[in-house]
PDB file of N, CA and C in Angstrom:
ATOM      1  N   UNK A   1     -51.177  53.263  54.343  1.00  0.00           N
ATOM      2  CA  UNK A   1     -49.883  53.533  53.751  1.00  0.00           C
ATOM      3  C   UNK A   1     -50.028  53.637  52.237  1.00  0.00           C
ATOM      4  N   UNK A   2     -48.935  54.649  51.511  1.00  0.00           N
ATOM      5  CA  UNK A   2     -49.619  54.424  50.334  1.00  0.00           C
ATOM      6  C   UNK A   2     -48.772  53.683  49.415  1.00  0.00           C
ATOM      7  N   UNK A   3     -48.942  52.323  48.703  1.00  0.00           N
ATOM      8  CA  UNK A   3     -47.784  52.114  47.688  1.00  0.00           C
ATOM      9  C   UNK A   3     -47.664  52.496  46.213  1.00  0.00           C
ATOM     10  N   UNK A   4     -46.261  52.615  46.126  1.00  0.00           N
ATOM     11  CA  UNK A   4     -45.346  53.176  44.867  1.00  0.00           C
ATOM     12  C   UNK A   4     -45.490  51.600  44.050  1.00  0.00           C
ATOM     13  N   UNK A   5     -45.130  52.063  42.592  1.00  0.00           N
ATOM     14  CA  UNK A   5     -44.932  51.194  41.992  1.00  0.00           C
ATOM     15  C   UNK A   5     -42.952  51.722  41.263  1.00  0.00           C
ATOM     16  N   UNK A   6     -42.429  50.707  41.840  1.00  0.00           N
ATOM     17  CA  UNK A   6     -41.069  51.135  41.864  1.00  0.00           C
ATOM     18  C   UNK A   6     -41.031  50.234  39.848  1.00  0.00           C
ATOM     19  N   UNK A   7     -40.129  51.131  39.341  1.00  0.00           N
ATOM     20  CA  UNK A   7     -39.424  50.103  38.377  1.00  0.00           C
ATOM     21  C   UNK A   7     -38.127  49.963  37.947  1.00  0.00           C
ATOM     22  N   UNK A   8     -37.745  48.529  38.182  1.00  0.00           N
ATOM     23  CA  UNK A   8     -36.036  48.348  38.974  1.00  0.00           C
ATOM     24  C   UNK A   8     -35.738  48.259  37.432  1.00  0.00           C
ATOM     25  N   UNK A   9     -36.031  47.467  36.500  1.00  0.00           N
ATOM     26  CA  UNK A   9     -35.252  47.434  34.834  1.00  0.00           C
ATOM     27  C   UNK A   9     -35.158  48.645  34.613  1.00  0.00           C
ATOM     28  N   UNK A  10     -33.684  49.203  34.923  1.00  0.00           N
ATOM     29  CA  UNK A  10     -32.991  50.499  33.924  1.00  0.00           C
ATOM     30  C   UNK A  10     -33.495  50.567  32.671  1.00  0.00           C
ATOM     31  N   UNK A  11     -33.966  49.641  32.060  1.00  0.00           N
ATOM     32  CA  UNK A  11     -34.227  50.017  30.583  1.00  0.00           C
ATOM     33  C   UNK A  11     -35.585  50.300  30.095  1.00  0.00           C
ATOM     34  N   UNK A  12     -36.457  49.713  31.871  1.00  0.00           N
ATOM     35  CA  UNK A  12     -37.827  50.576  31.255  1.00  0.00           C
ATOM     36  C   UNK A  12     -37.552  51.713  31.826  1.00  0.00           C
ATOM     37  N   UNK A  13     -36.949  52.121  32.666  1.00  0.00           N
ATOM     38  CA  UNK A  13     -36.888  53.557  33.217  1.00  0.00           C
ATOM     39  C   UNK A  13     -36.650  54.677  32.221  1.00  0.00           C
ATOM     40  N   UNK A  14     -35.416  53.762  31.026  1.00  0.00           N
ATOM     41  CA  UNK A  14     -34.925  55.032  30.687  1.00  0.00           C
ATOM     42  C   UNK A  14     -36.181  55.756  29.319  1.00  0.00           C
ATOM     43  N   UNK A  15     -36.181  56.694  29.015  1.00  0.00           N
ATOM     44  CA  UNK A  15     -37.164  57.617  28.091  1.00  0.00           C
ATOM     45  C   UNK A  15     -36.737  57.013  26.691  1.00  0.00           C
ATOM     46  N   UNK A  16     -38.030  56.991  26.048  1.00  0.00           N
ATOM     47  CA  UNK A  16     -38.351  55.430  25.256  1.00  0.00           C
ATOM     48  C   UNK A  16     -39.502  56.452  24.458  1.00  0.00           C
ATOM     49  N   UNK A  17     -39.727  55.526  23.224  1.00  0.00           N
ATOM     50  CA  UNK A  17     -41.340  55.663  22.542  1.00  0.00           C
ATOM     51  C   UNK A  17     -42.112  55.187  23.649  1.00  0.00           C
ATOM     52  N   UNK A  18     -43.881  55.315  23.975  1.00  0.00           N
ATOM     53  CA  UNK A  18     -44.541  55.429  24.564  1.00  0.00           C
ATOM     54  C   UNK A  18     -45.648  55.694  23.925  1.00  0.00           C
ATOM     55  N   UNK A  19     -46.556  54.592  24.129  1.00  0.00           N
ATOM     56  CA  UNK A  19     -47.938  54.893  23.733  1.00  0.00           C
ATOM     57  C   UNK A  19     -49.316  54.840  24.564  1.00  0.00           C
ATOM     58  N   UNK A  20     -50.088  56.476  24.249  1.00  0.00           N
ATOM     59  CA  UNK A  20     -50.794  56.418  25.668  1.00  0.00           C
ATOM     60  C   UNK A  20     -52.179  55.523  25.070  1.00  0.00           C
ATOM     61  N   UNK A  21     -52.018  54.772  26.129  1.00  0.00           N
ATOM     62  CA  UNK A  21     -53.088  53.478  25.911  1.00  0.00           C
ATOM     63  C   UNK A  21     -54.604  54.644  26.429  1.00  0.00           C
ATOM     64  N   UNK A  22     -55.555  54.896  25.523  1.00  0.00           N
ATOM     65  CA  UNK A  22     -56.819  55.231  26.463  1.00  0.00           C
ATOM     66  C   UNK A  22     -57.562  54.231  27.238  1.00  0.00           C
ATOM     67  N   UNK A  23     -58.612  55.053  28.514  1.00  0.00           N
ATOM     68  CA  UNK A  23     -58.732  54.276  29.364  1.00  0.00           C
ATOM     69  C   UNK A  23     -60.227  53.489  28.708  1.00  0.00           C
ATOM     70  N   UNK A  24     -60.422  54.114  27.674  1.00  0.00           N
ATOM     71  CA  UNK A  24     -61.799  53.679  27.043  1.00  0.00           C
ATOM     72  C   UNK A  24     -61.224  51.943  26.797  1.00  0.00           C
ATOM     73  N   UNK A  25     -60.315  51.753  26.174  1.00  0.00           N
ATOM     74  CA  UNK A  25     -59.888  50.791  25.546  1.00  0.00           C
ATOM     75  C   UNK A  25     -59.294  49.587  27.078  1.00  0.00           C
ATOM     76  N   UNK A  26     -58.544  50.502  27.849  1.00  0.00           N
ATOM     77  CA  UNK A  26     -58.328  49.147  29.131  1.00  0.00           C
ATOM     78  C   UNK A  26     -59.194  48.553  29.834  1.00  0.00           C
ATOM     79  N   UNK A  27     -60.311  49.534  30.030  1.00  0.00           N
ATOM     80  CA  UNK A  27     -61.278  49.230  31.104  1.00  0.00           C
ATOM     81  C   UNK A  27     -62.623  48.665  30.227  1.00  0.00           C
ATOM     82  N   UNK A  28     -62.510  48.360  29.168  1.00  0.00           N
ATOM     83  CA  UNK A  28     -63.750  48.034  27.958  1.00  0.00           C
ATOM     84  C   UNK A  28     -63.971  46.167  28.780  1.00  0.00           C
ATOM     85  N   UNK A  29     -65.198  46.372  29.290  1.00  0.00           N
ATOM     86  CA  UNK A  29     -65.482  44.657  29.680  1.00  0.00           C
ATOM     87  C   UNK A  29     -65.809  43.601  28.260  1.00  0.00           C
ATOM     88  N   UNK A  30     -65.793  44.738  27.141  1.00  0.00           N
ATOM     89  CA  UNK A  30     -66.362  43.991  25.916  1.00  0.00           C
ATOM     90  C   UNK A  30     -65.162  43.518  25.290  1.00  0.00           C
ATOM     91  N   UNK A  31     -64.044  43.822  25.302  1.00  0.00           N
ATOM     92  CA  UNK A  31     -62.895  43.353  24.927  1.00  0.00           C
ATOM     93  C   UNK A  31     -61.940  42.704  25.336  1.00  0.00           C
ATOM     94  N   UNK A  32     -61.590  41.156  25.053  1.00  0.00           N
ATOM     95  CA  UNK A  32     -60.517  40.169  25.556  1.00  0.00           C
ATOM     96  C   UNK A  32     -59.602  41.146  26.192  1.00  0.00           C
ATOM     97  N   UNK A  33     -58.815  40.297  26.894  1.00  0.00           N
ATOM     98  CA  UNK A  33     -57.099  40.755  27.169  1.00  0.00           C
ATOM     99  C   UNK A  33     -56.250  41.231  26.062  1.00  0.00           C
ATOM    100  N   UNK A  34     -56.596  39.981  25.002  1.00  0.00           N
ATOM    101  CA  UNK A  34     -55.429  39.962  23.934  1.00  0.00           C
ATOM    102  C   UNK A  34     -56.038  40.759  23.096  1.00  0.00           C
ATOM    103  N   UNK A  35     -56.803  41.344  22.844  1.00  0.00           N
ATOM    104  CA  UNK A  35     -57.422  42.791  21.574  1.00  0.00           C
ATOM    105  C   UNK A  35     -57.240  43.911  22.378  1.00  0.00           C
ATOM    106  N   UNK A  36     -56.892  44.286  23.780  1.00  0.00           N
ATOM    107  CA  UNK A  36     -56.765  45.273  24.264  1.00  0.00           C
ATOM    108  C   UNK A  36     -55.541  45.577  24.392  1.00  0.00           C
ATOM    109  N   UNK A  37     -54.317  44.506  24.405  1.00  0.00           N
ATOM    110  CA  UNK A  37     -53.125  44.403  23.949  1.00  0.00           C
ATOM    111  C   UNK A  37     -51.979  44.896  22.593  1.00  0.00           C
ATOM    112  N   UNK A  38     -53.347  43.676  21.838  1.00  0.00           N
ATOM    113  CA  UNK A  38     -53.375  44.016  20.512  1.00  0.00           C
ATOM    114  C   UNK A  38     -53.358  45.629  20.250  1.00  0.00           C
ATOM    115  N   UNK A  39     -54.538  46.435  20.954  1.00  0.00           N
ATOM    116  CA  UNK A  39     -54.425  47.955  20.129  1.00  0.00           C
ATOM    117  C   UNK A  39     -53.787  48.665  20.797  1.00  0.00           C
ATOM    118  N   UNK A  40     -52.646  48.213  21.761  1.00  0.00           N
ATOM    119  CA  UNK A  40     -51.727  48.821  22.483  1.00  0.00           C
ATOM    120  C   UNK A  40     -50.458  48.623  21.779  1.00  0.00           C
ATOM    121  N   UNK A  41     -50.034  47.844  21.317  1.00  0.00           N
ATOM    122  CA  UNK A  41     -49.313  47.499  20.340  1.00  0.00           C
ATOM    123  C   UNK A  41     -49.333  48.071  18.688  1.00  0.00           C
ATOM    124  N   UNK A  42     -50.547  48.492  18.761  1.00  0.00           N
ATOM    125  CA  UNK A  42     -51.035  48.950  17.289  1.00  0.00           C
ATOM    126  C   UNK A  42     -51.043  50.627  17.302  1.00  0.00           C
ATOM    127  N   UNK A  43     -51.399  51.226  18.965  1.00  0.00           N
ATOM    128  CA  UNK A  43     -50.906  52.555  18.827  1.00  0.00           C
ATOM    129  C   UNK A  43     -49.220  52.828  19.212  1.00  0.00           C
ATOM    130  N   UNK A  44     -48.860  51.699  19.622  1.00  0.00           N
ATOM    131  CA  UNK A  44     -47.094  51.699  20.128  1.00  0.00           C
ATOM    132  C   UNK A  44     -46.545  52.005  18.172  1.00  0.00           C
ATOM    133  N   UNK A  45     -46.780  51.229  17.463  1.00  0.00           N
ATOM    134  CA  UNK A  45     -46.603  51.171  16.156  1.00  0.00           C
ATOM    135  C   UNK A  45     -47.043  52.422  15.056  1.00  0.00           C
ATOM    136  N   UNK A  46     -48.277  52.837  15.341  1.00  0.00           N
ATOM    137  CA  UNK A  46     -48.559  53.968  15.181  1.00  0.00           C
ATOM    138  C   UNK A  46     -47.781  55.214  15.410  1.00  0.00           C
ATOM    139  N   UNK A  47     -47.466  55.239  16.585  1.00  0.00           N
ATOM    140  CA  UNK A  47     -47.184  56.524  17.210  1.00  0.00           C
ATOM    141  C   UNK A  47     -47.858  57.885  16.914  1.00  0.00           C
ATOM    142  N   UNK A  48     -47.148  58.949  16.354  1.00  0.00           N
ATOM    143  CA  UNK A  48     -47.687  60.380  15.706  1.00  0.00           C
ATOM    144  C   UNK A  48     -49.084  59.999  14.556  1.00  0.00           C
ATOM    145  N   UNK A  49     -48.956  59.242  14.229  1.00  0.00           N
ATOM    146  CA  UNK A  49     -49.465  59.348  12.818  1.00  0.00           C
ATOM    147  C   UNK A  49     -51.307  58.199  13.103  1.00  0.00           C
ATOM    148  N   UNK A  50     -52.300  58.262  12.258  1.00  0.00           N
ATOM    149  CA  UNK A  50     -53.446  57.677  12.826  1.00  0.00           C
ATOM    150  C   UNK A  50     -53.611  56.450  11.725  1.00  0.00           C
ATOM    151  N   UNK A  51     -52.402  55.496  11.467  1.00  0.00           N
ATOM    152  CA  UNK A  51     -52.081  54.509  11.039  1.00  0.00           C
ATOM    153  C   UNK A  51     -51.117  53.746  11.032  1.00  0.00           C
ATOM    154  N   UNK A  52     -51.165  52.305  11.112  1.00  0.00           N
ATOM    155  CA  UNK A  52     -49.931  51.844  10.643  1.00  0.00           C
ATOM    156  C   UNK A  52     -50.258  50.242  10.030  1.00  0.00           C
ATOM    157  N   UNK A  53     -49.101  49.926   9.809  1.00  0.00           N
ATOM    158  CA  UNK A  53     -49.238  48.195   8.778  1.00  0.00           C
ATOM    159  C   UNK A  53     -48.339  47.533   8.924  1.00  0.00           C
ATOM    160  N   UNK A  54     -48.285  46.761  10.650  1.00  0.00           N
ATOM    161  CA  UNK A  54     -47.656  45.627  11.324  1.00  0.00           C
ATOM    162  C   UNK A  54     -47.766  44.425  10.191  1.00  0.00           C
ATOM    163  N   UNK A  55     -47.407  43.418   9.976  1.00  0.00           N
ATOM    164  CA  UNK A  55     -48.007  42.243   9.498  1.00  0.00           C
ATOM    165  C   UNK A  55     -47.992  41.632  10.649  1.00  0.00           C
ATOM    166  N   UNK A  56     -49.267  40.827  10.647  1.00  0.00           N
ATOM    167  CA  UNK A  56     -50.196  39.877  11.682  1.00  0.00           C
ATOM    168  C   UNK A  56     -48.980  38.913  12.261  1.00  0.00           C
ATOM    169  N   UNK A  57     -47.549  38.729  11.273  1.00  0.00           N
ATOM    170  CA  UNK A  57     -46.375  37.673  11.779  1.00  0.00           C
ATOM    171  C   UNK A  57     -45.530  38.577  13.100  1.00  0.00           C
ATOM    172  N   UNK A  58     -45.578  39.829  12.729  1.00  0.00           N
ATOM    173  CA  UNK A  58     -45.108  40.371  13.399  1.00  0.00           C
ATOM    174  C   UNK A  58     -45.803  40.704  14.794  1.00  0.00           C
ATOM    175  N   UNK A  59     -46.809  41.575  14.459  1.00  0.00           N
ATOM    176  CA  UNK A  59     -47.545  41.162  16.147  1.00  0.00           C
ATOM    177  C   UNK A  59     -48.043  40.190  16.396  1.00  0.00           C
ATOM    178  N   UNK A  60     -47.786  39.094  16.191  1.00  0.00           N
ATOM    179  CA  UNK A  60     -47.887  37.535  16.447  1.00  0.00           C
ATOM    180  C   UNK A  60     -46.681  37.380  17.619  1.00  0.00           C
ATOM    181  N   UNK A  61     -45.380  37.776  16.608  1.00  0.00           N
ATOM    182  CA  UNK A  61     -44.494  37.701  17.467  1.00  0.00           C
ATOM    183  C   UNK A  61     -44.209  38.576  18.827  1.00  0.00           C
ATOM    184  N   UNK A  62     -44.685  39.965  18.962  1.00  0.00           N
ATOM    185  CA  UNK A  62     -44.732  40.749  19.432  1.00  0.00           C
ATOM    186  C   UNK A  62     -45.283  40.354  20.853  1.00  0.00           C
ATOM    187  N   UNK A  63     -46.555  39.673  20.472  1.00  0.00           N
ATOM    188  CA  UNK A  63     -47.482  39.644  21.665  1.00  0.00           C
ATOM    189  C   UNK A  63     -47.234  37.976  21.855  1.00  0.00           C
ATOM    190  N   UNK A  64     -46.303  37.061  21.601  1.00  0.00           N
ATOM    191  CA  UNK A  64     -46.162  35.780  21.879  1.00  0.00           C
ATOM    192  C   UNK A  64     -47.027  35.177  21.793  1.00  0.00           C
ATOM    193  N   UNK A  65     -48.357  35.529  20.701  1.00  0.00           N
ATOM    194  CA  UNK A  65     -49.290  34.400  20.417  1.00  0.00           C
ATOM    195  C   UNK A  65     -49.496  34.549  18.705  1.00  0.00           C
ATOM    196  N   UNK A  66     -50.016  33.125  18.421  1.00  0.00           N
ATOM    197  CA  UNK A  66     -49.895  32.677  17.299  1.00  0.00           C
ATOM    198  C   UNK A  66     -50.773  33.923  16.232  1.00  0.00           C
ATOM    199  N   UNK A  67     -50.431  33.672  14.726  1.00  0.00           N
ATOM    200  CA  UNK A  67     -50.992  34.477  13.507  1.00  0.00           C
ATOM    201  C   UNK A  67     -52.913  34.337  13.437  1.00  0.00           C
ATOM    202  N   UNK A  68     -52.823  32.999  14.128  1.00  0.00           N
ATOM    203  CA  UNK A  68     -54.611  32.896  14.118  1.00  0.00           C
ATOM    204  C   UNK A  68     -55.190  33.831  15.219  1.00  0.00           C
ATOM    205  N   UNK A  69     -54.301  33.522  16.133  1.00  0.00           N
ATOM    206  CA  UNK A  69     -54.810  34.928  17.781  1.00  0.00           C
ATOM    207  C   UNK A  69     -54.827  35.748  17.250  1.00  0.00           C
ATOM    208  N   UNK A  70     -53.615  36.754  16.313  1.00  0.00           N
ATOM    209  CA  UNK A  70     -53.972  37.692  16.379  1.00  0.00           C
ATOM    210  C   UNK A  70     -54.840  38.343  14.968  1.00  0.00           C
ATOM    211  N   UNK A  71     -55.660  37.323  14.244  1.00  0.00           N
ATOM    212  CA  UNK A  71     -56.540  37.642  13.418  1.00  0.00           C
ATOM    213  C   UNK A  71     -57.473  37.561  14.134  1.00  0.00           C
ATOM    214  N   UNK A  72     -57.998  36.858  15.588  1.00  0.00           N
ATOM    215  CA  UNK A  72     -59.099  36.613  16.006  1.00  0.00           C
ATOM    216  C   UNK A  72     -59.487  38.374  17.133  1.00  0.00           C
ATOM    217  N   UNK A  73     -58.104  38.759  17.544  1.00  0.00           N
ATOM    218  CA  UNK A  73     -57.868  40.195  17.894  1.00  0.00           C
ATOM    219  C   UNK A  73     -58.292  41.236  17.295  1.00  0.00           C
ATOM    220  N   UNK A  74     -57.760  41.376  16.042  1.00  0.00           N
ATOM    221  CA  UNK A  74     -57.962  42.353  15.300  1.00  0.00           C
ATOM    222  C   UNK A  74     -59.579  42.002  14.481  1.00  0.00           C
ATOM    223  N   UNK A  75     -59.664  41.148  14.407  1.00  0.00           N
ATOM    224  CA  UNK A  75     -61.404  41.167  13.667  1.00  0.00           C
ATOM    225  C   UNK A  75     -62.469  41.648  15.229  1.00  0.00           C
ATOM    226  N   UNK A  76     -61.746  41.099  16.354  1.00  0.00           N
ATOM    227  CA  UNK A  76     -62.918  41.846  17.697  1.00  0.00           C
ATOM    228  C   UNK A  76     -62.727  43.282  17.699  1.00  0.00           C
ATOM    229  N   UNK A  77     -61.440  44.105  17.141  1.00  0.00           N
ATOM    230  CA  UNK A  77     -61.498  45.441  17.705  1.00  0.00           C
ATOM    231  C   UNK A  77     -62.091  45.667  16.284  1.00  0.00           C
ATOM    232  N   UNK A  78     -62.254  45.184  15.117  1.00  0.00           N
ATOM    233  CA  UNK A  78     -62.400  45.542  14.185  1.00  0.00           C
ATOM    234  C   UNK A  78     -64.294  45.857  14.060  1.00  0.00           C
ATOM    235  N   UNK A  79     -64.964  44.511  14.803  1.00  0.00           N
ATOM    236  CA  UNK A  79     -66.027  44.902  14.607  1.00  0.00           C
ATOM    237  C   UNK A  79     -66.957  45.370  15.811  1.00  0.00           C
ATOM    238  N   UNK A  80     -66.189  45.358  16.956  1.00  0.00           N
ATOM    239  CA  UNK A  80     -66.814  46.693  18.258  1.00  0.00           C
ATOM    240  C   UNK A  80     -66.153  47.979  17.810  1.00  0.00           C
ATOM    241  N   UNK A  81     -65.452  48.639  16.587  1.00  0.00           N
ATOM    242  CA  UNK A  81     -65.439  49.848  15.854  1.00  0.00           C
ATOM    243  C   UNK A  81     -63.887  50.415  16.354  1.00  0.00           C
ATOM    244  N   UNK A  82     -63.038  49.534  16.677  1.00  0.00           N
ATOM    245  CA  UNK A  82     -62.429  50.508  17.284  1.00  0.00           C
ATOM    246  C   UNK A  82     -61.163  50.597  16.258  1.00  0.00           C
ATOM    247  N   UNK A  83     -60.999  49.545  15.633  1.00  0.00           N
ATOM    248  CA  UNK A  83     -59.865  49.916  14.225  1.00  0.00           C
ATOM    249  C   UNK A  83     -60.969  49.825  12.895  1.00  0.00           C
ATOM    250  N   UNK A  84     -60.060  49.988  11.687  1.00  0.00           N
ATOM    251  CA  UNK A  84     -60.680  49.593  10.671  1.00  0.00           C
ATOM    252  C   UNK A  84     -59.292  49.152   9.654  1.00  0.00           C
ATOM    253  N   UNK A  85     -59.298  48.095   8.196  1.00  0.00           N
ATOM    254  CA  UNK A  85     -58.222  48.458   7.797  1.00  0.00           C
ATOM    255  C   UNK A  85     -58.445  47.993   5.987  1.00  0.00           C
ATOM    256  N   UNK A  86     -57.108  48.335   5.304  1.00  0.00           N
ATOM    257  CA  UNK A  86     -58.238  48.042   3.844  1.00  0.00           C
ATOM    258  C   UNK A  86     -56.817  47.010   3.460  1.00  0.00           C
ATOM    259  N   UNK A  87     -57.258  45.597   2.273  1.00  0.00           N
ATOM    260  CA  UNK A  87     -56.725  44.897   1.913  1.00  0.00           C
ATOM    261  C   UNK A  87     -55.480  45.749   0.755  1.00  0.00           C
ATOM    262  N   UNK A  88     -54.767  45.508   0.939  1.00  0.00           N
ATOM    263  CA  UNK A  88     -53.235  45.787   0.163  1.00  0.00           C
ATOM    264  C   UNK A  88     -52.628  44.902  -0.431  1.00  0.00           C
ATOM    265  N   UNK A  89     -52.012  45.289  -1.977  1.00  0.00           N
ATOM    266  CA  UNK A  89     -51.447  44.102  -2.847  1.00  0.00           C
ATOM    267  C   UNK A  89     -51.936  43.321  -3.796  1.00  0.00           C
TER     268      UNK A  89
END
């Protein structure tokens, strides 16, 4: 038999921003849960454009884990190559 994945919240149904996660990045055995999250969140933020500048409080909050998680996130995608970013201010 084959199953559907139904989705009952009207509000994910309805047409929204959307970011296509690549499969390089889900299926990577070299990368935690939470850094593969992390750059799902970071191309959600992104969108069109091949940057953006969350502060770490914010996808802290985003992803319901603390400002140290998500420095420990972003320094793993940072040094298996998959972001890069430059100090500001």
């Amino acid at each position: 038999s084959q199953r559907t994945v139904v989705i009952k919240n009207a509000a994910l149904r309805a047409v929204g921003p959307f970011a296509a996660f690549p499969t390089k990045i889900i299926r990577n055995p070299d990368l935690s849960l939470g850094a593969r999250l992390t750059y799902a969140l970071l191309l959600s933020y992104a969108q069109q454009d091949d940057f953006c500048f969350p502060a770490q409080e914010r996808l802290a909050n985003d992803l319901n884990v603390t400002d140290r998680q998500v420095r420990r996130f972003l320094i793993e995608l940072r040094e298996k190559g998959f972001i890069s970013w430059k100090q500001q201010g």
